[in-house]
Protein backbone atom coordinates (compact mmCIF):
# COMPACT_ATOMS: atom_id res chain seq x y z
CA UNK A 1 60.12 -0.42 70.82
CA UNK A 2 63.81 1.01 70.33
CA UNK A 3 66.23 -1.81 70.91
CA UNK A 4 68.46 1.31 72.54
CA UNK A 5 66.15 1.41 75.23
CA UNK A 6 65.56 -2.25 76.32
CA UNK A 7 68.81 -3.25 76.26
CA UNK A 8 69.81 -2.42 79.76
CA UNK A 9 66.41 -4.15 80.70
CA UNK A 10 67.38 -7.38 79.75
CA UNK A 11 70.89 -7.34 80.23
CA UNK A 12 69.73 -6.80 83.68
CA UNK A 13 67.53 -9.73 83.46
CA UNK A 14 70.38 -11.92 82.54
CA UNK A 15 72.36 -11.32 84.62
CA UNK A 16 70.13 -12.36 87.84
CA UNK A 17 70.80 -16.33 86.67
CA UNK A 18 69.19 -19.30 88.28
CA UNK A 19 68.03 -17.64 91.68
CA UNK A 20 64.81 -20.13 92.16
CA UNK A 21 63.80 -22.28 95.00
CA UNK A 22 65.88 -25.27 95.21
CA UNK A 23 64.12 -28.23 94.15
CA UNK A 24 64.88 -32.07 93.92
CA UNK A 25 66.85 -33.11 91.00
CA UNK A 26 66.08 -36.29 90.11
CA UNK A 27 62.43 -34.61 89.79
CA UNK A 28 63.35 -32.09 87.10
CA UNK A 29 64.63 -32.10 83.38
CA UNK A 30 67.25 -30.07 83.17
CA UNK A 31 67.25 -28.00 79.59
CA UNK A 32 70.90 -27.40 78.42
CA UNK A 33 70.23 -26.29 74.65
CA UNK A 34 66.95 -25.02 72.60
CA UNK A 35 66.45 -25.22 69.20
CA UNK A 36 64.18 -22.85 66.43
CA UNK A 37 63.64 -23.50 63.07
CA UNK A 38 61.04 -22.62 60.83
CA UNK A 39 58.40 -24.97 58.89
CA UNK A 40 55.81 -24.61 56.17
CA UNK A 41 53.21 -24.01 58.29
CA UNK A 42 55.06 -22.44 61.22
CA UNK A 43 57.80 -22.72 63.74
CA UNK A 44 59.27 -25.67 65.22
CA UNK A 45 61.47 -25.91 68.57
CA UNK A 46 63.32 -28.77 70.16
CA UNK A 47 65.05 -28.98 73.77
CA UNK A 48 67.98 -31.30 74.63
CA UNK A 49 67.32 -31.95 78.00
CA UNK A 50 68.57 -34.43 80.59
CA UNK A 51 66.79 -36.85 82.95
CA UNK A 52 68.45 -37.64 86.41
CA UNK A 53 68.39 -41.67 86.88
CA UNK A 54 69.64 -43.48 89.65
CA UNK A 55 73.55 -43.27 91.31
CA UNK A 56 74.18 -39.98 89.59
CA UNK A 57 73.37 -41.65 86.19
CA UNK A 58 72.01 -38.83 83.66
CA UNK A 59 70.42 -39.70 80.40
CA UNK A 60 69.92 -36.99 77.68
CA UNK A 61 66.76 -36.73 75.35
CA UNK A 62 65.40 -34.10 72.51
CA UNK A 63 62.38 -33.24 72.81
CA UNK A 64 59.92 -31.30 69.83
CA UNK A 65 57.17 -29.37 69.13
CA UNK A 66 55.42 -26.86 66.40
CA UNK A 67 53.77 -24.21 66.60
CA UNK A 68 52.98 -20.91 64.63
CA UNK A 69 55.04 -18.89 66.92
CA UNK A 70 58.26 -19.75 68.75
CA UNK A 71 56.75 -17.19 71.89
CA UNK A 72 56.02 -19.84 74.83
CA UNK A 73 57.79 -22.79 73.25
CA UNK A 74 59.40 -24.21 76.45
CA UNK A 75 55.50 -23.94 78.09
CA UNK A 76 54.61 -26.54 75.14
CA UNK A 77 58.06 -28.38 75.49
CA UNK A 78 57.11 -28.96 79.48
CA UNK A 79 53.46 -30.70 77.75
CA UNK A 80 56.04 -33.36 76.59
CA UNK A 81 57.73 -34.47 79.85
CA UNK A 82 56.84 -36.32 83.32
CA UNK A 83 59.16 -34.01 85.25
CA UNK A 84 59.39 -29.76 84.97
CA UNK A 85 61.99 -28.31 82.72
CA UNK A 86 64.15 -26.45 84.14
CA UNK A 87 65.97 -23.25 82.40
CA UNK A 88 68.51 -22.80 84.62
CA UNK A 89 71.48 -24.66 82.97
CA UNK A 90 70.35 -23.53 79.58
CA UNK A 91 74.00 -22.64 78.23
CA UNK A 92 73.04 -22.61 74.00
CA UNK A 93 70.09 -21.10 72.19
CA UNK A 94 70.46 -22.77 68.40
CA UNK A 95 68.43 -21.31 65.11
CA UNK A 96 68.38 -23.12 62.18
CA UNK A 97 69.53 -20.96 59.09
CA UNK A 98 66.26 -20.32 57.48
CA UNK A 99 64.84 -19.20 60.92
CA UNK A 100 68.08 -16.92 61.89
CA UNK A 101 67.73 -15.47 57.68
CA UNK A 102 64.21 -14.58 58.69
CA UNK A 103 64.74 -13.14 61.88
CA UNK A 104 65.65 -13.75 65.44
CA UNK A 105 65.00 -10.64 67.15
CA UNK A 106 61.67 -11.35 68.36
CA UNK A 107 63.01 -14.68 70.09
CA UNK A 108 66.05 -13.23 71.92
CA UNK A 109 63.81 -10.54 72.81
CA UNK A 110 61.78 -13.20 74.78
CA UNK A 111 63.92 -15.20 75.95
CA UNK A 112 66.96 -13.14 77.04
CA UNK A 113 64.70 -11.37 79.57
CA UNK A 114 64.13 -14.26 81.16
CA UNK A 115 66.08 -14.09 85.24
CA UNK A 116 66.98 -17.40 84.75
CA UNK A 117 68.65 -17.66 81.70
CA UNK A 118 72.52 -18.30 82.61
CA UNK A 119 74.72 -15.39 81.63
CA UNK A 120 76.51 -18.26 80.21
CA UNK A 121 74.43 -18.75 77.41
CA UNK A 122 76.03 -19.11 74.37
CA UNK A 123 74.25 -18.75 70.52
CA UNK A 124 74.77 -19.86 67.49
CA UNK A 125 73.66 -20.59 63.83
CA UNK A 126 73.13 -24.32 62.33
CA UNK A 127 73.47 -24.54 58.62
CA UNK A 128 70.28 -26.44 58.49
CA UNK A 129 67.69 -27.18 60.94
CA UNK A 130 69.02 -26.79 64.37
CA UNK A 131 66.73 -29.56 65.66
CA UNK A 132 69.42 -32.01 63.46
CA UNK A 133 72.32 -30.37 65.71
CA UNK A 134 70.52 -31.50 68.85
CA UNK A 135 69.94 -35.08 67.94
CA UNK A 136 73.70 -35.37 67.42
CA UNK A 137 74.47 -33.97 70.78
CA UNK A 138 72.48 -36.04 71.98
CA UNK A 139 74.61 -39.46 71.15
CA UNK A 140 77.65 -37.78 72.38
CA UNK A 141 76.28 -38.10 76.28
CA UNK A 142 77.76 -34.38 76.94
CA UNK A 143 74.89 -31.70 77.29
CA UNK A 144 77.58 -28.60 77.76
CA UNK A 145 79.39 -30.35 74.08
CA UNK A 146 78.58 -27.22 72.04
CA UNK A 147 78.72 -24.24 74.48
CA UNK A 148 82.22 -26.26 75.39
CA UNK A 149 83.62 -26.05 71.47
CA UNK A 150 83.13 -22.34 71.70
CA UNK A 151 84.54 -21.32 74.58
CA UNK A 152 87.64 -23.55 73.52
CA UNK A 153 88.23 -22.23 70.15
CA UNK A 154 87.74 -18.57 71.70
CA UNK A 155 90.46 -19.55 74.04
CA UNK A 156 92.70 -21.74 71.90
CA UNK A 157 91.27 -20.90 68.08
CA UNK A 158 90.19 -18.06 65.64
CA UNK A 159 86.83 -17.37 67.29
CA UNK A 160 86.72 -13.74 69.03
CA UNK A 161 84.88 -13.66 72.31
CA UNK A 162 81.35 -14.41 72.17
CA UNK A 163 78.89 -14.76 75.51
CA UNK A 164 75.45 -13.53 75.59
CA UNK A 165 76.60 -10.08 76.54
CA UNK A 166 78.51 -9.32 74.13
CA UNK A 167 76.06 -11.14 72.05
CA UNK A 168 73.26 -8.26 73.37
CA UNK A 169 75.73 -5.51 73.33
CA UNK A 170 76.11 -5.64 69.11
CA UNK A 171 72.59 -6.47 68.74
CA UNK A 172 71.20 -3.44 70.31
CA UNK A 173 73.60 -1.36 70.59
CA UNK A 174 74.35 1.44 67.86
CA UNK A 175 76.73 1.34 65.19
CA UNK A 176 77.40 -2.44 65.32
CA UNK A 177 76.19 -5.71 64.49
CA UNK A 178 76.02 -8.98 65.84
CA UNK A 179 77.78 -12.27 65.19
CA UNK A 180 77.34 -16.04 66.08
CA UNK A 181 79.06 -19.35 65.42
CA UNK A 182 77.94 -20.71 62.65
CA UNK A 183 77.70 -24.75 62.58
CA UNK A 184 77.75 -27.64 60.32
CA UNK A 185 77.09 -31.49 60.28
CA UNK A 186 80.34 -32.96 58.47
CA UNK A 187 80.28 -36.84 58.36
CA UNK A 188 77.59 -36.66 61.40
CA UNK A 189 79.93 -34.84 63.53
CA UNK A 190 79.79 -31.10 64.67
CA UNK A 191 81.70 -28.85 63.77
CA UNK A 192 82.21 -24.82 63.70
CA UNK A 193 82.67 -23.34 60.63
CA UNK A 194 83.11 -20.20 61.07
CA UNK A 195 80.88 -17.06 61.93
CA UNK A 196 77.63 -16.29 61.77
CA UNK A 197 77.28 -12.03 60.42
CA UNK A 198 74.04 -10.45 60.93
CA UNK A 199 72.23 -6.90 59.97
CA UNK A 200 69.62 -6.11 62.56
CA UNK A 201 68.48 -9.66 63.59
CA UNK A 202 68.72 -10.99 60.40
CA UNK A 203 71.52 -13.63 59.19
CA UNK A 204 73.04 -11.64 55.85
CA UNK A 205 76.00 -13.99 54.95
CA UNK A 206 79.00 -16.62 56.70
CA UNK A 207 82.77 -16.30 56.82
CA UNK A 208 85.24 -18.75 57.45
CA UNK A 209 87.27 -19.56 60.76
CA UNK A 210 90.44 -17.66 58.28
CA UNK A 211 88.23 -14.80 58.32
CA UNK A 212 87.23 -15.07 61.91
CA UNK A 213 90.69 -15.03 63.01
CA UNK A 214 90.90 -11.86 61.31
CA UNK A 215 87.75 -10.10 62.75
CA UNK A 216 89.11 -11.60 66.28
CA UNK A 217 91.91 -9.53 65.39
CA UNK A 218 90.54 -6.50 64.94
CA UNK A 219 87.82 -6.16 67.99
CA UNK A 220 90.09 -7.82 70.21
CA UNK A 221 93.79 -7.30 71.58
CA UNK A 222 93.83 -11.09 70.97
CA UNK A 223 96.18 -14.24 71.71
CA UNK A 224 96.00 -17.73 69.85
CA UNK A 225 94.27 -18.24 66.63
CA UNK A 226 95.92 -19.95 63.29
CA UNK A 227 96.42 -18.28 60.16
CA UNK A 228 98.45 -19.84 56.97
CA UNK A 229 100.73 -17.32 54.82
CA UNK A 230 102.00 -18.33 51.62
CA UNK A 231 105.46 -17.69 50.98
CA UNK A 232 108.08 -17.74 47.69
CA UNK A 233 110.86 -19.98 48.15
CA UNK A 234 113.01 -22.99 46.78
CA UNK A 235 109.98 -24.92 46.22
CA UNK A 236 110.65 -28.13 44.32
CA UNK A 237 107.07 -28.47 42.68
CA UNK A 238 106.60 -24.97 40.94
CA UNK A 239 102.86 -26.00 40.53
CA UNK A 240 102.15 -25.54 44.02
CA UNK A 241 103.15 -23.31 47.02
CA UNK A 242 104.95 -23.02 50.22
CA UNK A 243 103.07 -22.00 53.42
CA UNK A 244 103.63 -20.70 56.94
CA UNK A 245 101.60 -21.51 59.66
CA UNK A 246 101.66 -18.55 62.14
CA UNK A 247 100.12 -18.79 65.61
CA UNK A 248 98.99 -15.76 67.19
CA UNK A 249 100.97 -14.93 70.94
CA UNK A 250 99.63 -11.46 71.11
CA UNK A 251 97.76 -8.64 68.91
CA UNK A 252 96.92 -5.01 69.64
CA UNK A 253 94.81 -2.74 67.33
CA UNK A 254 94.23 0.81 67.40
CA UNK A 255 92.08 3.09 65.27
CA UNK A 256 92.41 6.15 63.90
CA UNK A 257 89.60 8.12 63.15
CA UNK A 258 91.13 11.12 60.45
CA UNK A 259 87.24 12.10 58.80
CA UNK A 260 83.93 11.86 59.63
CA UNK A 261 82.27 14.09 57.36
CA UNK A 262 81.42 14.21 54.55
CA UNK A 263 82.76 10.33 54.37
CA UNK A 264 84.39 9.13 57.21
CA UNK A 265 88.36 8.07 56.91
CA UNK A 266 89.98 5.47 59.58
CA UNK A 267 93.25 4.25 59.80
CA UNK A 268 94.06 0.48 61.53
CA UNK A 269 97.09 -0.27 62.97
CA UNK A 270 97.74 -3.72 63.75
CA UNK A 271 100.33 -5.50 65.76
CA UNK A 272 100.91 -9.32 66.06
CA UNK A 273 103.64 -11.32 67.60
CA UNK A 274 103.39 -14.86 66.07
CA UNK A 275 105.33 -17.69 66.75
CA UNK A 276 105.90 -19.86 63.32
CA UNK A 277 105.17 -23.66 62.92
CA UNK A 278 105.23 -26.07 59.72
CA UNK A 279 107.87 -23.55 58.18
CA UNK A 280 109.13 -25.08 54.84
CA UNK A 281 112.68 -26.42 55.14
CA UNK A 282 114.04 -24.24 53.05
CA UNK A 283 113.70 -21.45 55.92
CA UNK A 284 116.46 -20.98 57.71
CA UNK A 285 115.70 -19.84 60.98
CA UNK A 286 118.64 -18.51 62.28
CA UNK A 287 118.90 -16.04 59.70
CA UNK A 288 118.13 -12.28 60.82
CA UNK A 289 117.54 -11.65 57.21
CA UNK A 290 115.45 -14.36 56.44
CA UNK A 291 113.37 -13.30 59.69
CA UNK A 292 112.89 -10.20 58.98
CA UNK A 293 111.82 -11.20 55.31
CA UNK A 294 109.34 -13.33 56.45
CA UNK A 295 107.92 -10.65 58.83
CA UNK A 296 107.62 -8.17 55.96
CA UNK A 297 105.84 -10.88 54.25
CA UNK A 298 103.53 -11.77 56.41
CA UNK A 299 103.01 -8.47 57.66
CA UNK A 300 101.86 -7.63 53.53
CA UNK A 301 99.70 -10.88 53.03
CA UNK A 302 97.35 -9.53 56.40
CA UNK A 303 97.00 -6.35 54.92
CA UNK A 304 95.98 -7.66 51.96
CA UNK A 305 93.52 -10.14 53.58
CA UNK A 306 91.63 -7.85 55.79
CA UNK A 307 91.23 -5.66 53.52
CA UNK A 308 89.72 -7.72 51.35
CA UNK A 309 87.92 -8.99 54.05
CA UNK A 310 86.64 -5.14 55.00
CA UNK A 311 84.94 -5.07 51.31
CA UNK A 312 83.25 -8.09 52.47
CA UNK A 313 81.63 -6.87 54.91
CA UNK A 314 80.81 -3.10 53.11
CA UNK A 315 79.66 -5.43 50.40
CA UNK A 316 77.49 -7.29 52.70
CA UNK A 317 76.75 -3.92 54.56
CA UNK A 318 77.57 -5.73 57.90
CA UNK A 319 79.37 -4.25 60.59
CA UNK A 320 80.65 -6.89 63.41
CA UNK A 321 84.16 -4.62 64.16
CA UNK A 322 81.39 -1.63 64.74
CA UNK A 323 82.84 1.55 62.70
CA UNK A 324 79.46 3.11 62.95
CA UNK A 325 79.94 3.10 66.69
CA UNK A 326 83.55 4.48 66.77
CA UNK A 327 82.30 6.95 64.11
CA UNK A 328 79.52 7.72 66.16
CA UNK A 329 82.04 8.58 69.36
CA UNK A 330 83.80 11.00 67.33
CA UNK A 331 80.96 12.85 65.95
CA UNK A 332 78.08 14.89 67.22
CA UNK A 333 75.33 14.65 64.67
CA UNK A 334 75.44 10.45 63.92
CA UNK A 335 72.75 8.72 62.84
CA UNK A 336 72.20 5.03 62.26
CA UNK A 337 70.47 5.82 59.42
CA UNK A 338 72.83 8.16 57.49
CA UNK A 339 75.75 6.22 58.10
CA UNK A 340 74.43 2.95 56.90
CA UNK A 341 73.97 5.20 53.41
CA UNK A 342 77.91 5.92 53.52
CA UNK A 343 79.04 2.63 55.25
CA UNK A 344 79.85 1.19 52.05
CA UNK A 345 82.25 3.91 50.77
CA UNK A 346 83.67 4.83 54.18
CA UNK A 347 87.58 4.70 53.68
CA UNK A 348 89.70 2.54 56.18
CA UNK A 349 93.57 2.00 55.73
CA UNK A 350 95.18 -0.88 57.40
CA UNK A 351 98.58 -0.82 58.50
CA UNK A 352 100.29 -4.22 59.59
CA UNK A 353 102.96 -4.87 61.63
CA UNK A 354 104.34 -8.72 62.40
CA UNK A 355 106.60 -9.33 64.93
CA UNK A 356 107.98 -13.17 65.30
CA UNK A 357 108.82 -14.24 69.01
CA UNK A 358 109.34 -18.11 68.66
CA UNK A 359 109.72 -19.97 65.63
CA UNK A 360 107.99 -22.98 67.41
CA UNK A 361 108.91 -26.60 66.72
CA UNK A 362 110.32 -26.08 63.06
């Protein structure tokens, strides 16, 4: 089936959340993440899940099971327990990265149509088996832990903004792809790494959380994120270099679409106001001139960096910014299938403009 026409199907699913009869909790397990990964002879899912134990105590578990499809997993996850699960506060859906390389469509096609699936589900990519994520979790005594990172380093980090909407929005909607968190295990801890960047359902390639504050940048008029320039100066140790650490206050993009046949042309125009932190000491900040250097700078190094990053993606034949879809709204005739033939030699020039509002603590 065309994923054009289901989408408002389940994005109308999704949205009716957690509408069920109300039932006792300490005679439920409540599911807050599921896990797929694949296996030699099959699929494999897990389910962190949390049992309800006396004076409000809660105790968390993972539960696991195989099988040679990941259709009806939380059926044989319920096989497992003395109490119902219950889907209701399900807020991640994890895939291990051999499972999300192979494929994920057919599970979020299951799932996602599901009424009571939160709209707050978040998902995301483990750079091994997602199972191992859950386990971790687990010890930490916090079933919302992972959904929580997310939503605070979209808030307060480089991560654009993610939710299952917008999640089902670039999956089937034309002239875009989709993107996830990606996660590793450092040390035994958790931590995101950067971005997930699929084609279709499949996982092509990662970026980093530099290059994710870059993409939030350009699908986003954005605020907060990190990014360090280097900078020439009075550097003692010529061996090494000076950095800036800007912190995003504000950005605005705007495209220009100047071709679209026979190879469509775009122009991006970027705007950030940055306030500047860990500035070497050989900045002086009260000079005009020295400001306005370092905004023609930094202003330079961006445009450098996303385009760089733009071949990436061309390279990688992604699209998470969606220029198939903006070339698409300018053009009568657009096909999916034409323009992926041209995406990798469609021109784009990027224009950057850096404004600095506070020169933070330096």
């Amino acid at each position: 089936m065309d994923r054009r026409k289901i989408f408002p199907i389940i994005i109308l699913c999704a949205v009716l959340s957690a509408c069920s009869d109300q039932k006792i909790v300490n005679q439920i397990c409540l599911v807050h993440a599921i896990s797929f990964d694949t296996v030699a002879n099959g699929k494999k899912s897990a389910a962190l899940i949390s049992h309800f134990k006396e004076q409000g105590k809660t105790e968390l578990d993972v539960l696991h099971t195989e099988s040679n499809s990941n259709i009806g997993a939380l059926p044989r996850l319920n096989t497992r327990t003395n109490d119902p699960l219950e889907r209701g506060q399900l807020r991640m859906m994890l895939f291990g990265k051999t499972s999300a390389e192979k494929g994920i469509g057919a599970e979020i096609h299951h799932f996602l149509r599901d009424p009571k699936i939160s709209s707050r589900l978040q998902l995301g990519v483990v750079d091994r088996d997602a199972s191992e994520l859950l386990e971790i979790i687990k010890k930490t005594h916090e079933p919302f832990f992972l959904s929580d990172m997310i939503e605070q380093n979209m808030r307060n980090g480089n991560l654009p903004m993610m939710n299952l909407h917008v999640s089902l929005f670039n999956y089937y909607g034309e002239g875009r792809d989709m993107f996830l968190p990606y996660f590793k295990i450092d040390h035994g801890e958790v931590i995101i790494d950067g971005l997930a960047l699929f084609r279709s359902d499949q996982k092509i390639t990662e970026i980093s959380m530099k290059d994710a504050f870059l993409l939030k940048m350009l699908i986003q008029n954005s605020k907060n994120g990190d990014y360090k320039v280097p900078v020439a100066g009075k550097t003692s140790d010529k061996q090494s270099e000076d950095f800036i650490l800007l912190r995003s206050m504000h950005s605005n993009v705007n495209y220009i679409v100047n071709n679209v046949n026979p190879i469509p042309s775009i122009s991006i125009r970027l705007k950030l106001v940055t306030e500047l932190q860990n500035v070497p000491d050989w900045v002086d900040l009260r000079s005009e001139e020295q400001l306005t250097q370092l905004e023609k700078t930094m202003g330079s190094y961006l445009k450098t960096e996303i385009e760089k990053f733009l071949s990436l993606l061309k390279e990688n034949k992604v699209d998470p910014v969606g220029f198939g879809d903006l070339v698409r709204s300018r053009s009568m005739n657009w096909s999916a299938q034409d323009f992926e033939k041209i995406y990798q030699v469609i021109k784009t020039t990027v224009s950057v403009q850096v404004k600095i509002a506070n020169t933070g603590n330096a």
